[in-house]
PDB file of N, CA and C in Angstrom:
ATOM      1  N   UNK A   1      94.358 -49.029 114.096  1.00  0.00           N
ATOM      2  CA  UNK A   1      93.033 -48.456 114.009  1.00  0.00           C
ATOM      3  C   UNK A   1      92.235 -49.265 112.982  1.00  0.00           C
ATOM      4  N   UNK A   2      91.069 -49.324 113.203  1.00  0.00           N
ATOM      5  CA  UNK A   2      90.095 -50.451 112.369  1.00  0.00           C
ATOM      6  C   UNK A   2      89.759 -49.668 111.506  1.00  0.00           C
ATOM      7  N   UNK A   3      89.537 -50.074 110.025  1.00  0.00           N
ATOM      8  CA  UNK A   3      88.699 -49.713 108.708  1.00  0.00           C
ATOM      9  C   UNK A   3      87.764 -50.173 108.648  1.00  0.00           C
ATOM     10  N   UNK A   4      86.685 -49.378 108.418  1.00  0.00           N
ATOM     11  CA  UNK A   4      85.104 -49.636 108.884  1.00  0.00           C
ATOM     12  C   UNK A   4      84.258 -49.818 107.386  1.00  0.00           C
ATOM     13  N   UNK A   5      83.584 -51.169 107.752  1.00  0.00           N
ATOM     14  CA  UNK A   5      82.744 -51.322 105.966  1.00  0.00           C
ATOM     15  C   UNK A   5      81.929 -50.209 105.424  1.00  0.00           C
ATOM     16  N   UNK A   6      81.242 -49.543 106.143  1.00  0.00           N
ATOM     17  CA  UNK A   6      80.372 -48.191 106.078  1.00  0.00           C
ATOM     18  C   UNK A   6      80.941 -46.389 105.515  1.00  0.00           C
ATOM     19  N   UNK A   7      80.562 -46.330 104.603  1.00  0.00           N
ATOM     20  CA  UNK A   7      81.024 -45.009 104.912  1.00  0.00           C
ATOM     21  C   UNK A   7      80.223 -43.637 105.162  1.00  0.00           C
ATOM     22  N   UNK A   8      78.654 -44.560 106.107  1.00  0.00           N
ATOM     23  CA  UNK A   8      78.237 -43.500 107.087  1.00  0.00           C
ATOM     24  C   UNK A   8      78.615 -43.570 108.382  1.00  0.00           C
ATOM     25  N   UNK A   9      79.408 -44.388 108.805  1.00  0.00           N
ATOM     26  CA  UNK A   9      80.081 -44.387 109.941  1.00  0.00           C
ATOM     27  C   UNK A   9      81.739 -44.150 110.132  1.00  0.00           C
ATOM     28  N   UNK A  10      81.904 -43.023 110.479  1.00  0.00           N
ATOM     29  CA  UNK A  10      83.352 -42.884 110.603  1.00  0.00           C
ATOM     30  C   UNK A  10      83.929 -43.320 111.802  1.00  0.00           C
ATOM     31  N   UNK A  11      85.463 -43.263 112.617  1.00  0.00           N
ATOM     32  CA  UNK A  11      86.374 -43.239 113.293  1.00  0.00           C
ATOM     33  C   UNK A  11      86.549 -41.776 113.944  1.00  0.00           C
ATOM     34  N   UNK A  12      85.953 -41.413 114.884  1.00  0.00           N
ATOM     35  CA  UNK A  12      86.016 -39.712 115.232  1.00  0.00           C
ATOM     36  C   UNK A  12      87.343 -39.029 115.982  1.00  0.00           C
ATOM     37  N   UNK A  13      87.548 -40.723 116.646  1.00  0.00           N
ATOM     38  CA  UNK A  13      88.740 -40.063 117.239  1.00  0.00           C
ATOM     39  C   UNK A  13      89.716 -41.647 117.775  1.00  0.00           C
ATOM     40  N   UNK A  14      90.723 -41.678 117.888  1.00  0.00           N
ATOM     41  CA  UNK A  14      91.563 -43.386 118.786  1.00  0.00           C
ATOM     42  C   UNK A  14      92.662 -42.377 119.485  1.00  0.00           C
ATOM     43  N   UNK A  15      92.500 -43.722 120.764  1.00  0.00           N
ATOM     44  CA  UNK A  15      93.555 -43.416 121.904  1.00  0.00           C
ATOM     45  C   UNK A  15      94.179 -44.028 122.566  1.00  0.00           C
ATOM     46  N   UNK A  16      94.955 -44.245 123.419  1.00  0.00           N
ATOM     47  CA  UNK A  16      95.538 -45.335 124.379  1.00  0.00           C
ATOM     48  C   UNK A  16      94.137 -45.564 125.470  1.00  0.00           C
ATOM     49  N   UNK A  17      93.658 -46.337 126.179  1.00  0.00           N
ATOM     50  CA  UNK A  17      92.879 -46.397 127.304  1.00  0.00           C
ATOM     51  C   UNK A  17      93.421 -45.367 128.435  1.00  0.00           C
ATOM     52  N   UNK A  18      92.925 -45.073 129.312  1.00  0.00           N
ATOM     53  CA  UNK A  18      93.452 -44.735 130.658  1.00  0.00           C
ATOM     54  C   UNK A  18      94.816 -45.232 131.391  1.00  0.00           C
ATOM     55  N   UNK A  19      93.850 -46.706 131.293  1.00  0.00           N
ATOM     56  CA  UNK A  19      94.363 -47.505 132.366  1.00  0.00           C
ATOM     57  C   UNK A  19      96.080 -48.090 131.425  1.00  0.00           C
ATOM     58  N   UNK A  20      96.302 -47.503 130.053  1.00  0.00           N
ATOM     59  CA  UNK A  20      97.284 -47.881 129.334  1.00  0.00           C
ATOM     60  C   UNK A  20      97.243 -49.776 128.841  1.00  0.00           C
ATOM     61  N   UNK A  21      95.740 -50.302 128.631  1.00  0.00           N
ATOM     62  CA  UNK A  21      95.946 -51.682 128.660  1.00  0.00           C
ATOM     63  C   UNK A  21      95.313 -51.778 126.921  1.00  0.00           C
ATOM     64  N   UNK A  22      94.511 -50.594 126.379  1.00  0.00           N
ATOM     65  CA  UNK A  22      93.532 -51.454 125.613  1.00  0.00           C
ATOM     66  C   UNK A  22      93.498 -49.490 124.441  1.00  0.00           C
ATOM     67  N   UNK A  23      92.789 -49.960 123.235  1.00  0.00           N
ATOM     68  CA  UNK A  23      92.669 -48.808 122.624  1.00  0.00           C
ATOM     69  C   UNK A  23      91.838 -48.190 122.346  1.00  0.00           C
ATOM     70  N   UNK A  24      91.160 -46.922 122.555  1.00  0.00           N
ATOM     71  CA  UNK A  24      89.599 -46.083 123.028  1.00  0.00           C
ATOM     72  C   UNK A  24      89.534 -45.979 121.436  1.00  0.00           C
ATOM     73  N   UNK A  25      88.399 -46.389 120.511  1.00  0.00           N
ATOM     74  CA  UNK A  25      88.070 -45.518 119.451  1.00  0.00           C
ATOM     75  C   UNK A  25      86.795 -45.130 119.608  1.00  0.00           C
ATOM     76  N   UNK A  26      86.641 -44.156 119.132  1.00  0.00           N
ATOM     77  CA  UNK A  26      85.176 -43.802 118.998  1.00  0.00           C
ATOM     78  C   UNK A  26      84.722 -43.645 117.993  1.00  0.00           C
ATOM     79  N   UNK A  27      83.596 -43.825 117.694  1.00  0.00           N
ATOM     80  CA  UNK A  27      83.124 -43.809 115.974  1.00  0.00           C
ATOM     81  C   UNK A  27      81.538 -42.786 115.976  1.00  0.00           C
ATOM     82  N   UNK A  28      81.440 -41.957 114.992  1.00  0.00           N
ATOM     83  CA  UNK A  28      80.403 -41.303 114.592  1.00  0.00           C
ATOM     84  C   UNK A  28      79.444 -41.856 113.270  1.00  0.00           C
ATOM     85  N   UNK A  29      78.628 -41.831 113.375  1.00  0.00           N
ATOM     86  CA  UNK A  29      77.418 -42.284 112.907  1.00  0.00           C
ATOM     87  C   UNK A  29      76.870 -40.787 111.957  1.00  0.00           C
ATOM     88  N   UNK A  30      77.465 -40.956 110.979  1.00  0.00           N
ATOM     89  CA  UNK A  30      77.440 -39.662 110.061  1.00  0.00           C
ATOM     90  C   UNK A  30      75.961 -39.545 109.035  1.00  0.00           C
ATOM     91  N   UNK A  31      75.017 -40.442 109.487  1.00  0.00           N
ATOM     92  CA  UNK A  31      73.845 -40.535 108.738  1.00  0.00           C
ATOM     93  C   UNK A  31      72.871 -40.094 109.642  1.00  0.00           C
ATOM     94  N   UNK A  32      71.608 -39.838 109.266  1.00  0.00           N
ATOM     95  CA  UNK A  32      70.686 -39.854 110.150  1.00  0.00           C
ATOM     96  C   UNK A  32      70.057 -40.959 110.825  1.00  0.00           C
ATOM     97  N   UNK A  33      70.237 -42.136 109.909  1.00  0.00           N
ATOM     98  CA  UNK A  33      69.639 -43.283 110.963  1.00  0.00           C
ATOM     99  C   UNK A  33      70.720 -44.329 111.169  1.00  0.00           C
ATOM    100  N   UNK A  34      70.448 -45.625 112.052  1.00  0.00           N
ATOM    101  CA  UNK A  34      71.438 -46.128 112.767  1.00  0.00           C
ATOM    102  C   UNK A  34      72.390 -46.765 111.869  1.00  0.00           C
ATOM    103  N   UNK A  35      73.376 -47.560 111.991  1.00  0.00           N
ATOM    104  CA  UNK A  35      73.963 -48.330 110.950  1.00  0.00           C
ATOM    105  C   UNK A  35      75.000 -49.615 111.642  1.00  0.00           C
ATOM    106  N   UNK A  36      74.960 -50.308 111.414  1.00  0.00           N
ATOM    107  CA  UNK A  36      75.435 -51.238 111.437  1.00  0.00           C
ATOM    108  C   UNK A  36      77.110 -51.813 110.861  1.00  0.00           C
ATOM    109  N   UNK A  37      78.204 -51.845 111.168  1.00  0.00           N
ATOM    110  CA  UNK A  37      79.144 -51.986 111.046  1.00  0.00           C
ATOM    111  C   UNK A  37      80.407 -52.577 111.301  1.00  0.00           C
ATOM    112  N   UNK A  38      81.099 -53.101 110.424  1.00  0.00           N
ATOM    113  CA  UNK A  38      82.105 -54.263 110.621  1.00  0.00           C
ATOM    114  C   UNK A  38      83.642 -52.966 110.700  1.00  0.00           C
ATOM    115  N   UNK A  39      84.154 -54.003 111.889  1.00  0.00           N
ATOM    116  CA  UNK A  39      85.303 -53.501 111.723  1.00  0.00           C
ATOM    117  C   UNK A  39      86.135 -54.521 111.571  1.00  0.00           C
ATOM    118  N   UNK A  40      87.155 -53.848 110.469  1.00  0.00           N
ATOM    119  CA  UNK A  40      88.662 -54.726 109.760  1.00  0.00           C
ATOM    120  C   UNK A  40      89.891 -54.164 110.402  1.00  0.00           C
ATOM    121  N   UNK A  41      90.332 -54.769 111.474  1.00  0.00           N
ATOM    122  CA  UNK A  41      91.959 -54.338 111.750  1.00  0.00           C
ATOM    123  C   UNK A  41      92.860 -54.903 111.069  1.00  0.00           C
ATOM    124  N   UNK A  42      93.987 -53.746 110.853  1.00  0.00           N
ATOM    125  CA  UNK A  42      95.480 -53.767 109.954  1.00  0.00           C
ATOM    126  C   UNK A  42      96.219 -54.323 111.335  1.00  0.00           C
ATOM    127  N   UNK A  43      97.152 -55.601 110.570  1.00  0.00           N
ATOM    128  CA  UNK A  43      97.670 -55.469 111.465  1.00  0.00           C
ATOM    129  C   UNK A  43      97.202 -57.021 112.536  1.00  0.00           C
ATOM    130  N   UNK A  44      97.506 -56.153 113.537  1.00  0.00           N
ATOM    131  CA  UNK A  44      97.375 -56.914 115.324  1.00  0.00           C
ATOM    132  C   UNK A  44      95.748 -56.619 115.258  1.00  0.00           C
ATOM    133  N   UNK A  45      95.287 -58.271 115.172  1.00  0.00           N
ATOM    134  CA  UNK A  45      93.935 -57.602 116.009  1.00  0.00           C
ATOM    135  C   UNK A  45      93.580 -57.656 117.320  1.00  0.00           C
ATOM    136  N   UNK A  46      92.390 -56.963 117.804  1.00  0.00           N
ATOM    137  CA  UNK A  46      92.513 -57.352 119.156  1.00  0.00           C
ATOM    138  C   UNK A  46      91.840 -58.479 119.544  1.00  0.00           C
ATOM    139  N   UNK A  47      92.261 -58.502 121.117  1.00  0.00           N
ATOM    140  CA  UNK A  47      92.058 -60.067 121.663  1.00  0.00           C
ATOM    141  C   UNK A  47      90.615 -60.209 122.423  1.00  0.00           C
ATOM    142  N   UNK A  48      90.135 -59.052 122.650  1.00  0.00           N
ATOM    143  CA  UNK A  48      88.904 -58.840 123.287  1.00  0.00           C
ATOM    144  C   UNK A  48      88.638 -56.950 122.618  1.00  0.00           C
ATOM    145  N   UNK A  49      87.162 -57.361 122.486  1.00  0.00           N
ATOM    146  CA  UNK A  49      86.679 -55.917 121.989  1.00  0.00           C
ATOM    147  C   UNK A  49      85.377 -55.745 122.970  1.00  0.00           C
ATOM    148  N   UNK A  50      85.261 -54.690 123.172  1.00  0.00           N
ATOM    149  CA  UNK A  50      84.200 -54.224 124.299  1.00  0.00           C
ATOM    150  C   UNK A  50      83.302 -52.847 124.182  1.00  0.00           C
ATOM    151  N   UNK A  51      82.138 -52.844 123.940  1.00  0.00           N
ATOM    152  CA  UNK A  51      81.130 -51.433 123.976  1.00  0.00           C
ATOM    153  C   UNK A  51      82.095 -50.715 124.878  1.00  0.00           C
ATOM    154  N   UNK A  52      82.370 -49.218 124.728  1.00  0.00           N
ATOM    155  CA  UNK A  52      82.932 -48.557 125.774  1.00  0.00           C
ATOM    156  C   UNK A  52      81.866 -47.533 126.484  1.00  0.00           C
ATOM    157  N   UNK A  53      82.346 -46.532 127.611  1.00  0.00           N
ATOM    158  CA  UNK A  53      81.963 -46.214 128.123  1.00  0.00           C
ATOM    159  C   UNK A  53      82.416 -44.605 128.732  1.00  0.00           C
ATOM    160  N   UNK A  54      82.256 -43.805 129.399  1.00  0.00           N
ATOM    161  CA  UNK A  54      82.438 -42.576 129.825  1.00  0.00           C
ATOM    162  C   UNK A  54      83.768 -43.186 130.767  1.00  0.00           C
ATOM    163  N   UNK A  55      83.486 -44.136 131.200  1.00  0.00           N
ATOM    164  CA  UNK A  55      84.987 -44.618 132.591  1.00  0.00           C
ATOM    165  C   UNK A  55      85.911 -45.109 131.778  1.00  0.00           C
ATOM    166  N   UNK A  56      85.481 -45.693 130.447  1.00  0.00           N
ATOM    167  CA  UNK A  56      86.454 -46.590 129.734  1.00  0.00           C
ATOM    168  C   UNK A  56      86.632 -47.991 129.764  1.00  0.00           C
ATOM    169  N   UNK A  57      85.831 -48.484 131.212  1.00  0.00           N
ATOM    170  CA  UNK A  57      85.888 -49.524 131.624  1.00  0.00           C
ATOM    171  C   UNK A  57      85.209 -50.716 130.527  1.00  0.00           C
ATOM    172  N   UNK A  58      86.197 -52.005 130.419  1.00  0.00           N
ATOM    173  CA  UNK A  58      84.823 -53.471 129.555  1.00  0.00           C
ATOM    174  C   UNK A  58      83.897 -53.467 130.283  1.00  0.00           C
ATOM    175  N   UNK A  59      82.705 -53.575 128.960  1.00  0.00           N
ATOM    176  CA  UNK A  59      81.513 -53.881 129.325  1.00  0.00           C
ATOM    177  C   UNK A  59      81.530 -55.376 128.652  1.00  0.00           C
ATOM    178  N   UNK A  60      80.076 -55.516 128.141  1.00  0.00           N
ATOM    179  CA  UNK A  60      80.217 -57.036 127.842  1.00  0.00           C
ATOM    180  C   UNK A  60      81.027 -57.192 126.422  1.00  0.00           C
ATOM    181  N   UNK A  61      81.625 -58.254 125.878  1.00  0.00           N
ATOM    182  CA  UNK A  61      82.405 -58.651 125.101  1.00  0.00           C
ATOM    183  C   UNK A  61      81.397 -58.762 123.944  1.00  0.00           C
ATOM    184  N   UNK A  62      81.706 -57.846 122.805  1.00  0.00           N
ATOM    185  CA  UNK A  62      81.397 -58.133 121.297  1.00  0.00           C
ATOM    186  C   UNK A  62      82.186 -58.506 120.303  1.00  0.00           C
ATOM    187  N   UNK A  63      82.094 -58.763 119.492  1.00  0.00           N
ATOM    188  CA  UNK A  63      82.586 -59.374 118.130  1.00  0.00           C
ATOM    189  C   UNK A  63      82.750 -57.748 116.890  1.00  0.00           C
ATOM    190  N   UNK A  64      83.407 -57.891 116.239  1.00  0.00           N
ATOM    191  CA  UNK A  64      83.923 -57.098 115.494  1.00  0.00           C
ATOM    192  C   UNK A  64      82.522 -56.512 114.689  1.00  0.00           C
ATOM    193  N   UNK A  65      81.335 -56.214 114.591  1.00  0.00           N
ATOM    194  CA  UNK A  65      79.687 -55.466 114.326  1.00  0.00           C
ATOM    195  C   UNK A  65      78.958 -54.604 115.535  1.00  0.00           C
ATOM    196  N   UNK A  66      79.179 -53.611 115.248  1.00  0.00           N
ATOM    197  CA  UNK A  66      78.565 -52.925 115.939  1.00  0.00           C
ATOM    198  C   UNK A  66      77.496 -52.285 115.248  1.00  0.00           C
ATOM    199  N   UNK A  67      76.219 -51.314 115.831  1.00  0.00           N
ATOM    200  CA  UNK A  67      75.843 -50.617 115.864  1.00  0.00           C
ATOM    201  C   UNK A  67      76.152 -49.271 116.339  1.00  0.00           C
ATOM    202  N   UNK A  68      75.897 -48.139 115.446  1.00  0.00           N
ATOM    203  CA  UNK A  68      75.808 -46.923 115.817  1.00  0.00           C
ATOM    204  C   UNK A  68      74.854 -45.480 115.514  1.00  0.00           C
ATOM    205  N   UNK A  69      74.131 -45.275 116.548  1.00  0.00           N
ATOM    206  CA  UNK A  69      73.160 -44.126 115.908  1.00  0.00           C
ATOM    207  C   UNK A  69      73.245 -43.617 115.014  1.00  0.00           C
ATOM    208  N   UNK A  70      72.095 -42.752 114.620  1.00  0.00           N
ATOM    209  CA  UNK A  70      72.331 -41.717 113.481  1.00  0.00           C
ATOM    210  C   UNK A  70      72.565 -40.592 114.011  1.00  0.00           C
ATOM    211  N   UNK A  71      73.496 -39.818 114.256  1.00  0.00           N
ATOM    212  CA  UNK A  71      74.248 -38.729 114.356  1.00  0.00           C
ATOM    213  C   UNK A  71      74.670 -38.838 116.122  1.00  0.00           C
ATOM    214  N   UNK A  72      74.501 -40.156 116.029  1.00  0.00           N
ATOM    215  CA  UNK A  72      75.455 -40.946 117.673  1.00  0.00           C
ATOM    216  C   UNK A  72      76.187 -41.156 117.594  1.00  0.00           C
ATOM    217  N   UNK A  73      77.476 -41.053 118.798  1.00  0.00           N
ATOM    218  CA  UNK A  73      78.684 -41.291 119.187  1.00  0.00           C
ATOM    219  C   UNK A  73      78.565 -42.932 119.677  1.00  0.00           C
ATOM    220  N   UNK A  74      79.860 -43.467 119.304  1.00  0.00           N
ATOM    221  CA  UNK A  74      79.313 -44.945 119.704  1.00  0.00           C
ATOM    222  C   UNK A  74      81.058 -44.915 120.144  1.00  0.00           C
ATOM    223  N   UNK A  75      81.319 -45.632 120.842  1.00  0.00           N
ATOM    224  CA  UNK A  75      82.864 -45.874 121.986  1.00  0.00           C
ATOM    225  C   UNK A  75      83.262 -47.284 121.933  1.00  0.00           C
ATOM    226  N   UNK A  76      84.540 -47.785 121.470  1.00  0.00           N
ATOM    227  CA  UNK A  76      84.693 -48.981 121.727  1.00  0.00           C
ATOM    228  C   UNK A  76      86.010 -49.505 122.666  1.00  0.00           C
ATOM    229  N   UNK A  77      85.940 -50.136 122.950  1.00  0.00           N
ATOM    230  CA  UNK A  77      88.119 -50.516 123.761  1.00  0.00           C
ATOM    231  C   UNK A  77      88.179 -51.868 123.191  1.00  0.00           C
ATOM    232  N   UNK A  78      89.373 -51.779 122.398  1.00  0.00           N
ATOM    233  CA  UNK A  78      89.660 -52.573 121.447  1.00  0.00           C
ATOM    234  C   UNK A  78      90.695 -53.098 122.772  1.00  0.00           C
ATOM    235  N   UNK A  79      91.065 -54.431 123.327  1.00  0.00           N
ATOM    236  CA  UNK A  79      92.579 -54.973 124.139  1.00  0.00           C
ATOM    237  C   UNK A  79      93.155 -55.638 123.160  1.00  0.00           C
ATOM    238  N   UNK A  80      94.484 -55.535 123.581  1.00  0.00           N
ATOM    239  CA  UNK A  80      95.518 -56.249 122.340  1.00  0.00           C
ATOM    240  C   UNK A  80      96.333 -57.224 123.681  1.00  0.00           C
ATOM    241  N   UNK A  81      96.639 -58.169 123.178  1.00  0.00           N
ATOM    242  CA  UNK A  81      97.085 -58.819 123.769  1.00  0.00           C
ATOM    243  C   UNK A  81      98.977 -59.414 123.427  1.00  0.00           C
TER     244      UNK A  81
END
């Protein structure tokens, strides 16, 4: 699970994917406005990281900074390879 530079943005919840290939985290945006954020994996990092989605499915390929609303749910699928 990634440690996040922010601490208006938390980790709300991590999971296996669906499809058992890749790892669902989701992160909350504990401020009122948006924020911007690095994630640091322990460990294995992954080999592809991807905005997630309601299906779970990759979307386009990002780099370890995301954005996340202010009091928005933001979804990622971390693949490990």
């Amino acid at each position: 699970m990634p440690q996040l530079d922010s601490e208006n943005v938390v980790v709300s919840a991590a999971k296996p994917s669906d499809d058992g290939r890749a790892l669902i985290v989701r992160l909350f945006g504990a401020s009122g406005k948006g924020q911007k954020v690095s994630l640091h994996w322990r460990g294995q990092h992954p080999a592809r990281l991807f905005p997630g989605n309601a299906s779970e499915a990759p979307l386009s390929k990002i780099n370890d900074e995301v954005t996340v609303a202010g009091y928005g749910l933001g979804t990622l699928r971390a693949e490990f390879e």
